[in-house]
C-alpha atoms as a PDB file:
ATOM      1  CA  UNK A   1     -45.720-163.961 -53.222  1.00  0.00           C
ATOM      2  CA  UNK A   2     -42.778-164.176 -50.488  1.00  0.00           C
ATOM      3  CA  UNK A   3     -41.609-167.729 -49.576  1.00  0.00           C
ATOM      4  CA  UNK A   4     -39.099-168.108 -47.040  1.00  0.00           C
ATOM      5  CA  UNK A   5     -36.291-170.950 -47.675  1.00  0.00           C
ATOM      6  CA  UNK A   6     -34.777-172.454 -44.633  1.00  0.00           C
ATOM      7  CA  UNK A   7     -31.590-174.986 -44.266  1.00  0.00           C
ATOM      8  CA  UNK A   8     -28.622-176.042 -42.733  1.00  0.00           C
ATOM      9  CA  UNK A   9     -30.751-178.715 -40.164  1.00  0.00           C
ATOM     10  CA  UNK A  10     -29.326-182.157 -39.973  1.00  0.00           C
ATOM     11  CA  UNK A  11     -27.826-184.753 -37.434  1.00  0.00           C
ATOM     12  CA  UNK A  12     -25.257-183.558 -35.351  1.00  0.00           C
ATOM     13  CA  UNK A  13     -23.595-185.155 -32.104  1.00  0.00           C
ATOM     14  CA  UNK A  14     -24.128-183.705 -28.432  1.00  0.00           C
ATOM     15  CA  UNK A  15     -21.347-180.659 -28.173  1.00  0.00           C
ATOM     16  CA  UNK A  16     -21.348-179.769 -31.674  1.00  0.00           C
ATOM     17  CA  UNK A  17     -22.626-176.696 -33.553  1.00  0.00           C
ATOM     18  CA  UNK A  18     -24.769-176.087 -36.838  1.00  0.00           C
ATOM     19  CA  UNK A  19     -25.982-173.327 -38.382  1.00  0.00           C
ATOM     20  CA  UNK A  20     -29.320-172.547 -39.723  1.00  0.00           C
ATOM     21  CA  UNK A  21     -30.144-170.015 -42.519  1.00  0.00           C
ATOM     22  CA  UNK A  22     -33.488-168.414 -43.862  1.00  0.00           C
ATOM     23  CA  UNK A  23     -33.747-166.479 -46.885  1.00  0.00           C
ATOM     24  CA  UNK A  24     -36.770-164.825 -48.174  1.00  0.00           C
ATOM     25  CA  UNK A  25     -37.156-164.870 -52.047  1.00  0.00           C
ATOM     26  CA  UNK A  26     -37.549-161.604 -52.644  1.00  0.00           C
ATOM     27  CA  UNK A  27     -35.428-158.984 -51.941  1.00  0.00           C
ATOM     28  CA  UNK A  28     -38.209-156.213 -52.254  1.00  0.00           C
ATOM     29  CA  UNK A  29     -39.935-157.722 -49.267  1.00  0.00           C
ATOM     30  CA  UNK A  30     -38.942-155.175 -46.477  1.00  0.00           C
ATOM     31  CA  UNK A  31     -38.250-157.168 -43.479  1.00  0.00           C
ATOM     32  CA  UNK A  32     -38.896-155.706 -39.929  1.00  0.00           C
ATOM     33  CA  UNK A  33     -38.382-158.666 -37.274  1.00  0.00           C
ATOM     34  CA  UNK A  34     -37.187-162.266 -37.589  1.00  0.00           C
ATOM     35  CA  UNK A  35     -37.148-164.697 -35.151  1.00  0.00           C
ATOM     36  CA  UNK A  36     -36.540-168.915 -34.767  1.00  0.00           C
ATOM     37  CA  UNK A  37     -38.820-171.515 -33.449  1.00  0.00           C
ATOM     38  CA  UNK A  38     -38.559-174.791 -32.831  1.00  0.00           C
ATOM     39  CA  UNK A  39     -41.006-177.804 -32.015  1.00  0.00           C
ATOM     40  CA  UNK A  40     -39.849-181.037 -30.430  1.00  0.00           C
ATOM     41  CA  UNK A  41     -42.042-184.250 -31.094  1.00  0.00           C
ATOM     42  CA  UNK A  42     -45.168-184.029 -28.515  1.00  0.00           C
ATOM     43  CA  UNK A  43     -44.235-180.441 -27.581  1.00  0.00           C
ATOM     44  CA  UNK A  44     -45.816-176.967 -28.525  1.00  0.00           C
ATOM     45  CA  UNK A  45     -44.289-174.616 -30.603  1.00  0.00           C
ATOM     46  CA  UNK A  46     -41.620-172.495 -28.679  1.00  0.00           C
ATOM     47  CA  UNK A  47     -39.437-169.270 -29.577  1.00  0.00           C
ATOM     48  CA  UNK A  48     -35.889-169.455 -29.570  1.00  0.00           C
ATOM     49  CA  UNK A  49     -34.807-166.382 -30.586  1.00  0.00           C
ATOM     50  CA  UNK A  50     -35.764-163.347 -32.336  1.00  0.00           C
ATOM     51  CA  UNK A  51     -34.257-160.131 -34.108  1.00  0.00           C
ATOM     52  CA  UNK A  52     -35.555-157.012 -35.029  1.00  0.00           C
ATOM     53  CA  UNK A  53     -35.023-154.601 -37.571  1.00  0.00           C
ATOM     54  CA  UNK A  54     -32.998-152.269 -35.035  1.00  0.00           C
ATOM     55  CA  UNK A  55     -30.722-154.782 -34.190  1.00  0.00           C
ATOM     56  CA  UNK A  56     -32.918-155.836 -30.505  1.00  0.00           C
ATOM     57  CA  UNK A  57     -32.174-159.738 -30.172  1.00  0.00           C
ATOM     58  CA  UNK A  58     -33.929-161.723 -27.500  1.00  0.00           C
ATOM     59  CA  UNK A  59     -33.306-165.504 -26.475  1.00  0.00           C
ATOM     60  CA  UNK A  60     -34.639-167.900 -25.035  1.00  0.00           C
ATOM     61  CA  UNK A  61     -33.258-168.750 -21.687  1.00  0.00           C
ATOM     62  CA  UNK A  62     -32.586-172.778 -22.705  1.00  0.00           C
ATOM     63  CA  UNK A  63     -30.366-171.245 -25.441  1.00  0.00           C
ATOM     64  CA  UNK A  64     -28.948-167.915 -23.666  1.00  0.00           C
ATOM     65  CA  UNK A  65     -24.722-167.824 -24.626  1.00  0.00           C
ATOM     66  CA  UNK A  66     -24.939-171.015 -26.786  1.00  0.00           C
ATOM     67  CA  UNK A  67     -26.869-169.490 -29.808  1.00  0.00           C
ATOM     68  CA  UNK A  68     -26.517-166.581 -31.498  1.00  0.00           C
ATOM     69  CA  UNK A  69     -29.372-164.954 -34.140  1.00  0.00           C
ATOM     70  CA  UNK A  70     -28.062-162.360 -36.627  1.00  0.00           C
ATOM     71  CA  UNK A  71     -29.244-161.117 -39.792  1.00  0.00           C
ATOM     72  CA  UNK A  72     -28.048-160.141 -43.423  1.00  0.00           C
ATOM     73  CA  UNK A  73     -30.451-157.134 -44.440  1.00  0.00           C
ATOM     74  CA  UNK A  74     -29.251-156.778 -47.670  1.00  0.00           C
ATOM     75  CA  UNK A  75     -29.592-160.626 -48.192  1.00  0.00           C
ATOM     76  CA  UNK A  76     -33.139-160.272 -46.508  1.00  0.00           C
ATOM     77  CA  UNK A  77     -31.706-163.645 -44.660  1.00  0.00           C
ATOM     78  CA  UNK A  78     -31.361-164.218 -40.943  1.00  0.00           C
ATOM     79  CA  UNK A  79     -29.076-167.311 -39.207  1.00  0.00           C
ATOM     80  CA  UNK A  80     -29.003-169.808 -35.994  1.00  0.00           C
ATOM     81  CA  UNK A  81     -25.677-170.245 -35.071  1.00  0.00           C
ATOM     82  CA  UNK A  82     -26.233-173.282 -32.561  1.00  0.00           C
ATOM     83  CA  UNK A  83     -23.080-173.702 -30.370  1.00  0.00           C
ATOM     84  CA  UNK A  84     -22.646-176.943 -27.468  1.00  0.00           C
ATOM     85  CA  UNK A  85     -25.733-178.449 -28.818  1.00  0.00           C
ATOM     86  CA  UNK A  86     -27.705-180.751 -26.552  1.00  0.00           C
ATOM     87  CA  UNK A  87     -30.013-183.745 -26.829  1.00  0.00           C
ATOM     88  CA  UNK A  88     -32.821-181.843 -25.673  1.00  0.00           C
ATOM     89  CA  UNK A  89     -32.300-179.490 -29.216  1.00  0.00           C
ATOM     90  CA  UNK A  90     -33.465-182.067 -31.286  1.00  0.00           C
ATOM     91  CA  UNK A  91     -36.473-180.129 -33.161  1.00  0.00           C
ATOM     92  CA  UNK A  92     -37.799-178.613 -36.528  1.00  0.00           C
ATOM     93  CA  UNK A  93     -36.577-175.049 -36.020  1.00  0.00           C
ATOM     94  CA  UNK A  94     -38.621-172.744 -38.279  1.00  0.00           C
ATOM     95  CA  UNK A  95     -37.690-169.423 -38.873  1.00  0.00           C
ATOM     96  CA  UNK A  96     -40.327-166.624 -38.881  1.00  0.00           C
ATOM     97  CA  UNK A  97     -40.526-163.502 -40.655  1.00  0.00           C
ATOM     98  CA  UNK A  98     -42.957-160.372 -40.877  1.00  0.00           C
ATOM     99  CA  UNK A  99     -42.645-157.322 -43.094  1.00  0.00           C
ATOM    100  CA  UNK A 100     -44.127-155.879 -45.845  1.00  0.00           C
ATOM    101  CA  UNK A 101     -43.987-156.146 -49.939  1.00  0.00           C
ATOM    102  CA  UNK A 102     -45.571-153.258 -50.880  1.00  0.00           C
ATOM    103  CA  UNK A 103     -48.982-152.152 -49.017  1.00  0.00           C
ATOM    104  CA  UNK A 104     -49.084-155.362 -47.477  1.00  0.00           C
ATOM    105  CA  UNK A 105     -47.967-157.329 -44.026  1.00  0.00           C
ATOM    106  CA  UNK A 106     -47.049-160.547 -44.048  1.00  0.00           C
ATOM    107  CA  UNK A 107     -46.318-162.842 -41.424  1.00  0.00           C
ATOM    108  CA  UNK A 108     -44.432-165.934 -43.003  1.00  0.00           C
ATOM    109  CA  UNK A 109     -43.247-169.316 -41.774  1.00  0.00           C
ATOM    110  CA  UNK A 110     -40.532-171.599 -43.545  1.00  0.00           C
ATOM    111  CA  UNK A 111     -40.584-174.948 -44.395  1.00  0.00           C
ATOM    112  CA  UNK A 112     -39.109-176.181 -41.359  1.00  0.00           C
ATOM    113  CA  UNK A 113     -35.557-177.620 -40.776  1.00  0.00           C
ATOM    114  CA  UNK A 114     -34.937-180.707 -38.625  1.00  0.00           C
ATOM    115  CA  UNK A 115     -32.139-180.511 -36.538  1.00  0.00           C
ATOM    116  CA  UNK A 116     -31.090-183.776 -34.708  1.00  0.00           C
ATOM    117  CA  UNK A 117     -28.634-184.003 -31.679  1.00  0.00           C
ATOM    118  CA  UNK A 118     -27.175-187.063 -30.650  1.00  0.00           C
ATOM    119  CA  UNK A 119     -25.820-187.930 -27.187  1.00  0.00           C
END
């Protein structure tokens, strides 16, 4: 079993940056694209930004030059730098992974991370 372990989400003021990490737990689970979500309160699900194995990133427009996604392969772990945060940020951020651990794919969410922006 692969669990993904998110953090780095908390309360941050308008203007100010945090940065979000997700690690999967094991590091024979070979990792082809990972991407960040996020879900404000009465809102679908939305992408942020995503990563693939090659090194393609693609962003949201909303976030475009403010966040940046990269990735540790040997660390299997991939990061949200969030730069000039906004009010309109505030959402659990989830990070999403796909790859495979052996014969198998596997699509996995984590946990979630709340990320709160002041103004």
């Amino acid at each position: 079993q692969v669990q993904l372990v998110e953090s780095g989400g908390g309360l941050v003021q308008a203007g100010g940056s945090l940065r979000l990490s997700c690690a999967a737990s094991r590091s024979d689970f070979s990792i082809n694209a990972m991407g960040w979500y996020r879900q404000a309160p009465g809102k679908q699900r939305e992408l942020v930004a995503t990563t693939t194995s090659g090194g393609s990133t693609n962003y949201a427009d909303s976030v475009k030059g403010r966040f940046t996604i990269s990735r540790d392969n040997a660390r299997n772990t991939v990061y949200l730098q969030m730069n000039s945060l906004k009010p309109e940020n505030t959402a659990v951020y989830y990070c999403n992974v796909d790859g495979t651990l052996g014969s198998r794919y596997l699509e996995l969410w984590g946990q979630g991370t709340l990320v709160t922006v002041s103004s």
